[in-house]
Protein backbone atom coordinates (compact mmCIF):
# COMPACT_ATOMS: atom_id res chain seq x y z
CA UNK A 1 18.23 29.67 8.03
CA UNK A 2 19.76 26.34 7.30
CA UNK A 3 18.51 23.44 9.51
CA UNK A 4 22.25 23.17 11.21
CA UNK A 5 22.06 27.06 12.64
CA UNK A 6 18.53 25.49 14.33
CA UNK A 7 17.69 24.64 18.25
CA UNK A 8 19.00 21.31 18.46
CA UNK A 9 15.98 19.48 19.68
CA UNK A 10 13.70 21.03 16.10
CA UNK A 11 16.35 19.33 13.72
CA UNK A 12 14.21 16.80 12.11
CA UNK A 13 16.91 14.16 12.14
CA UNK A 14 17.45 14.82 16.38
CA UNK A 15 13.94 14.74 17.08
CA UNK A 16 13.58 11.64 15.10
CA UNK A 17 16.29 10.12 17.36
CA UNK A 18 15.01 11.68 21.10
CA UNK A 19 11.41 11.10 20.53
CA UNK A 20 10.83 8.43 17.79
CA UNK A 21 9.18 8.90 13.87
CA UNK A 22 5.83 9.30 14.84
CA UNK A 23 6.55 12.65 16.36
CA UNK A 24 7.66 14.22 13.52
CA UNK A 25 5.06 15.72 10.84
CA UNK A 26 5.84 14.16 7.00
CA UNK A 27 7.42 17.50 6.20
CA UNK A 28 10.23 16.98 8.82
CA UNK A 29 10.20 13.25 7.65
CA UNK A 30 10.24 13.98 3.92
CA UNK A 31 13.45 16.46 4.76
CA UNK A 32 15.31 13.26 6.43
CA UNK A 33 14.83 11.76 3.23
CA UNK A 34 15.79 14.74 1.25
CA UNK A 35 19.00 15.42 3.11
CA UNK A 36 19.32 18.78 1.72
CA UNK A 37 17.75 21.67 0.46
CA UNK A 38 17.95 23.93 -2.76
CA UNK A 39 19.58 27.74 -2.77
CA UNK A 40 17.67 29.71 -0.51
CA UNK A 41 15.30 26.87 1.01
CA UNK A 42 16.60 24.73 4.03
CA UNK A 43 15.21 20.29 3.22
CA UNK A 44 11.86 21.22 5.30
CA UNK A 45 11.29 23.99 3.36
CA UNK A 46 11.67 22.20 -0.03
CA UNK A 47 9.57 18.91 1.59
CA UNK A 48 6.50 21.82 2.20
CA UNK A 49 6.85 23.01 -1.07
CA UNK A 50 6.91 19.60 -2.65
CA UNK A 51 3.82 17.85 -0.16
CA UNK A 52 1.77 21.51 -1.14
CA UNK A 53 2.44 20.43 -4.89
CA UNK A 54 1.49 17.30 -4.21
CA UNK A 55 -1.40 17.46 -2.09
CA UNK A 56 -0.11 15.39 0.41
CA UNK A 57 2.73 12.59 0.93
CA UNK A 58 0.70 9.47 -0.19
CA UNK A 59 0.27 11.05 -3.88
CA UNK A 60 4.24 12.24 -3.43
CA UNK A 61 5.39 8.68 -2.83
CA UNK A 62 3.33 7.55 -5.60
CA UNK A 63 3.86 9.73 -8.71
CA UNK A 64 5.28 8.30 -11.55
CA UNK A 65 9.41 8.39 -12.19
CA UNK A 66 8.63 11.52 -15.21
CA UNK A 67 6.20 13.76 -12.46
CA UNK A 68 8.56 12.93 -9.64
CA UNK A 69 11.84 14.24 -11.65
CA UNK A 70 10.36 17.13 -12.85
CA UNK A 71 9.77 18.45 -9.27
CA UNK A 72 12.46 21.00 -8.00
CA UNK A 73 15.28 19.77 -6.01
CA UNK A 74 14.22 15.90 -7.10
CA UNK A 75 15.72 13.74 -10.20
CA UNK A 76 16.61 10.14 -10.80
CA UNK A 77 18.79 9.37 -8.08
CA UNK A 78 16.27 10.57 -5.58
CA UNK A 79 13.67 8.35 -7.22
CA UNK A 80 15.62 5.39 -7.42
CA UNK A 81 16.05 5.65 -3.30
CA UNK A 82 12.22 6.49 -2.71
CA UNK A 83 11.49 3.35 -4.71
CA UNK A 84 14.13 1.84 -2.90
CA UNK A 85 12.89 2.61 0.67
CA UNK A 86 9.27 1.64 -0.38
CA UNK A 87 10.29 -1.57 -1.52
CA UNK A 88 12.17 -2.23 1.83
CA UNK A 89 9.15 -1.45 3.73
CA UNK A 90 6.90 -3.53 1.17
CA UNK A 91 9.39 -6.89 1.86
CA UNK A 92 9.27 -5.87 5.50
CA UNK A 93 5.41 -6.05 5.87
CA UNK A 94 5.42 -9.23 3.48
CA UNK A 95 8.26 -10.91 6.28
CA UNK A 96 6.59 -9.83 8.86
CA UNK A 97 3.06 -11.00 7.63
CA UNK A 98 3.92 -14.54 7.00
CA UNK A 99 4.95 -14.77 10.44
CA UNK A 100 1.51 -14.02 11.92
CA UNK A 101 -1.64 -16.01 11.81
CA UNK A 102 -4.14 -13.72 9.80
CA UNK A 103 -6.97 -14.07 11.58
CA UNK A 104 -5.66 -12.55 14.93
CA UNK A 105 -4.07 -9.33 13.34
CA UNK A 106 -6.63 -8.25 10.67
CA UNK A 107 -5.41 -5.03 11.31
CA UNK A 108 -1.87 -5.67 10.31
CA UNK A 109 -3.60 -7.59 7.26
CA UNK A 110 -5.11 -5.12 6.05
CA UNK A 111 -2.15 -2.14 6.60
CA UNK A 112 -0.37 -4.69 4.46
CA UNK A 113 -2.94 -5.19 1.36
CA UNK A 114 -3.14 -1.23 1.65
CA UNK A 115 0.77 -0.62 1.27
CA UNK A 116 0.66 -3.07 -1.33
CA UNK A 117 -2.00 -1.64 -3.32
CA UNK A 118 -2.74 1.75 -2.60
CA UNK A 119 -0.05 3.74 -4.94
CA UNK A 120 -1.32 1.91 -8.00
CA UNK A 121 -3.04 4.48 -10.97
CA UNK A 122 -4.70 1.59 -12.39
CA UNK A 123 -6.81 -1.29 -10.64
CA UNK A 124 -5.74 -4.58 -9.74
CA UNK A 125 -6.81 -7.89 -8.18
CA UNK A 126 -4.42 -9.30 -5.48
CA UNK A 127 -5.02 -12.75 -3.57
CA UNK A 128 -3.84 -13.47 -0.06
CA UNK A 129 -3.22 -17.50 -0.14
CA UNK A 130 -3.16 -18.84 3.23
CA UNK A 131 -3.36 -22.37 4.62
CA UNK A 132 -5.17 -23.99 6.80
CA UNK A 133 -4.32 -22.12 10.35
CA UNK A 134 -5.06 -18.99 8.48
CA UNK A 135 -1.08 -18.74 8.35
CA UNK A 136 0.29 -16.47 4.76
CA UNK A 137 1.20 -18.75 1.67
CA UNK A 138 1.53 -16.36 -0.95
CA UNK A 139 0.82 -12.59 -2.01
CA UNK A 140 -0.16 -12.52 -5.74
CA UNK A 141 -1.31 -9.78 -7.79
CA UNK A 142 -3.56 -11.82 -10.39
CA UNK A 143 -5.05 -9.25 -12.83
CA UNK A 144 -4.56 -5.81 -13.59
CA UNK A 145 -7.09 -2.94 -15.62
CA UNK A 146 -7.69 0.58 -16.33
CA UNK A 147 -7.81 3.62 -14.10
CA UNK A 148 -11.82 2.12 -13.31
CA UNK A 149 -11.72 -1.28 -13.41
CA UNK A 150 -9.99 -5.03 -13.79
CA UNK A 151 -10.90 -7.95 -15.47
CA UNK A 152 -11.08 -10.80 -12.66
CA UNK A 153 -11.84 -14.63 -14.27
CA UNK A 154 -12.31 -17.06 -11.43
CA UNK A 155 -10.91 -20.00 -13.06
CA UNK A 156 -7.42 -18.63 -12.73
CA UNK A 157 -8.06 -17.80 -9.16
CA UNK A 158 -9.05 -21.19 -8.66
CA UNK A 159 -5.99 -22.63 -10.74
CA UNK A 160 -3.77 -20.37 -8.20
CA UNK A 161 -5.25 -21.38 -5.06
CA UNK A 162 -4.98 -25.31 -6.28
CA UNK A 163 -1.14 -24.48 -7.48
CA UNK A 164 -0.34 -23.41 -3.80
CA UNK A 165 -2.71 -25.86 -2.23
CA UNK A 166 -4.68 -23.39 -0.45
CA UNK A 167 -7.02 -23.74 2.57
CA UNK A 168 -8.36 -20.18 1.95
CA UNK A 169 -7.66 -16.82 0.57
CA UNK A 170 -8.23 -13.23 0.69
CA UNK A 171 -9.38 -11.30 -1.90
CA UNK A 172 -8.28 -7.51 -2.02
CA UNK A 173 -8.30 -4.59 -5.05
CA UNK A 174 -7.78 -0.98 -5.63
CA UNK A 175 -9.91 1.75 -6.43
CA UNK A 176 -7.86 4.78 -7.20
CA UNK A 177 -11.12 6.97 -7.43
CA UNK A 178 -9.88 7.09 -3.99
CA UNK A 179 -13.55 5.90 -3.06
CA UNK A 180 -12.82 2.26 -0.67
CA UNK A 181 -16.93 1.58 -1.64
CA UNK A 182 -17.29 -2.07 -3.03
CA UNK A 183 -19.52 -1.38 -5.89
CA UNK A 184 -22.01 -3.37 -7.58
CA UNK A 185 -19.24 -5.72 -9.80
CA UNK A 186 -16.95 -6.09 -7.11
CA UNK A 187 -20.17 -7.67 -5.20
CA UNK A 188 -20.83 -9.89 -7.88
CA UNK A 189 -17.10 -11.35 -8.72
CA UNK A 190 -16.75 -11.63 -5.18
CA UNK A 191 -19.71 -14.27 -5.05
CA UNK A 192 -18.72 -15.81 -7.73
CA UNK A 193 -15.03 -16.50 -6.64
CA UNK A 194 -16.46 -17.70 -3.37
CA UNK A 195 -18.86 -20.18 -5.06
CA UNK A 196 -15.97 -21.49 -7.60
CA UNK A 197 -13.68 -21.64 -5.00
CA UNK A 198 -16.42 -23.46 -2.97
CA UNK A 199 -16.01 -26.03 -5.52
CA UNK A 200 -12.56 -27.47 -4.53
CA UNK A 201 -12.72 -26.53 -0.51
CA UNK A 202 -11.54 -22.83 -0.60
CA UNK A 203 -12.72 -20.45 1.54
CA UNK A 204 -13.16 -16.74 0.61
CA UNK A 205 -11.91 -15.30 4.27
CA UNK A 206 -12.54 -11.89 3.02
CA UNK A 207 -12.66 -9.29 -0.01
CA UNK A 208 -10.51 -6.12 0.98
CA UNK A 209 -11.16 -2.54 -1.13
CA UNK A 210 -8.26 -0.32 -0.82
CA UNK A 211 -8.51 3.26 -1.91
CA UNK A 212 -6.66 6.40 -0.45
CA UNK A 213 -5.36 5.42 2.63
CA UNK A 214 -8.85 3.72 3.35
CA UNK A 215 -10.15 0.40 3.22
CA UNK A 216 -13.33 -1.53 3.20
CA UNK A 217 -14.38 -4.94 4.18
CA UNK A 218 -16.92 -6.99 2.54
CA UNK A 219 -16.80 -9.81 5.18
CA UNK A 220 -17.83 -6.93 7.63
CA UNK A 221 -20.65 -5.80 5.95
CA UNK A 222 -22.07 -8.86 5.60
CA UNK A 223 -21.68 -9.37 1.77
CA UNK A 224 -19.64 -12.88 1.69
């Protein structure tokens, strides 16, 4: 049955507008993106087939332009507006970051270093510059590896964080095992960017391990 001949109020696009976004389920929110279906499945239908392919939305949104294209009822112009929409809401959390002082929405800090790292394949080594209320200087993604690992040198951090005249930063990477455990290396980098940076009145604020829709914090667990 095409969505149209359905009770108003279980149209994705109505519910979206009675009851808000978070009501709907990413199927009915992955059909408002869709717009329409293929013969013989209605846009919700096609969005289940497409998150059961995928496994769920987060490894949807981040396939690569070839795996995305070759799904049914997707191509280039409906990859073009998925990038499109997730670079809106990437800007959107940047804006709305530098706005707020860090250190009283780590929450929001944190929701933003995951959006911005969390589709990569590969990992890589962000820095969160901030100055000295703790207020957002900068977002830069530094250095960038294979699917297990990044090569991180501390005297370009340091040569960063002097460039924007820094107060204090936080360091944040990927894992896309999908595993948000800091392991052994990322302990040891991290102690040795917080003793270089030491050096010319930086302060490492925090290291922040993004993996899967998870996150952990090495200023939490005590190893900064």
């Amino acid at each position: 049955m095409a969505i149209n001949n359905w009770p108003r109020d279980d149209r994705p696009r109505e519910k979206l507008l009675t009851r808000g976004p978070a009501a709907l389920s990413d199927a009915e929110l992955l059909a408002i993106f869709l717009r329409t279906g293929v013969r013989g499945k209605s846009a919700v239908s096609l969005a289940r087939d497409l998150l059961l392919e995928y496994g769920d939305l987060r490894a949807l949104l981040a396939a690569d332009r070839a795996t995305f294209c070759a799904s049914r009822g997707l191509g280039n112009a409906k990859y073009a507006q998925l990038q499109a929409v997730l670079e809106m809401a990437r800007r959107h959390q940047r804006e709305t970051l530098a706005r707020r002082d860090v250190l009283t929405s780590p929450s929001h800090t944190r929701a933003y270093l995951e959006a911005r790292l969390s589709g990569y394949p590969n990992e890589v080594f962000a820095c969160l510059f901030l100055d000295n209320r703790h207020r957002v200087i900068e977002y830069e993604e530094l250095f960038r590896g294979t699917i297990d690992g990044a090569s991180v040198y501390p005297r370009e951090v340091v040569r960063r964080a002097l460039y924007h005249n820094a107060a204090a930063l936080i360091l944040a990477h990927n894992h896309p095992s999908g595993v948000a455990e800091p392991s052994t290396a990322d302990r040891s980098i991290t102690l040795r960017l917080r003793d270089a940076l030491a050096l010319v009145d930086v302060r490492v604020l925090d290291h922040v391990v993004v993996a899967a829709g998870t996150f952990a914090s090495m200023a939490e667990r005590g190893l900064l």
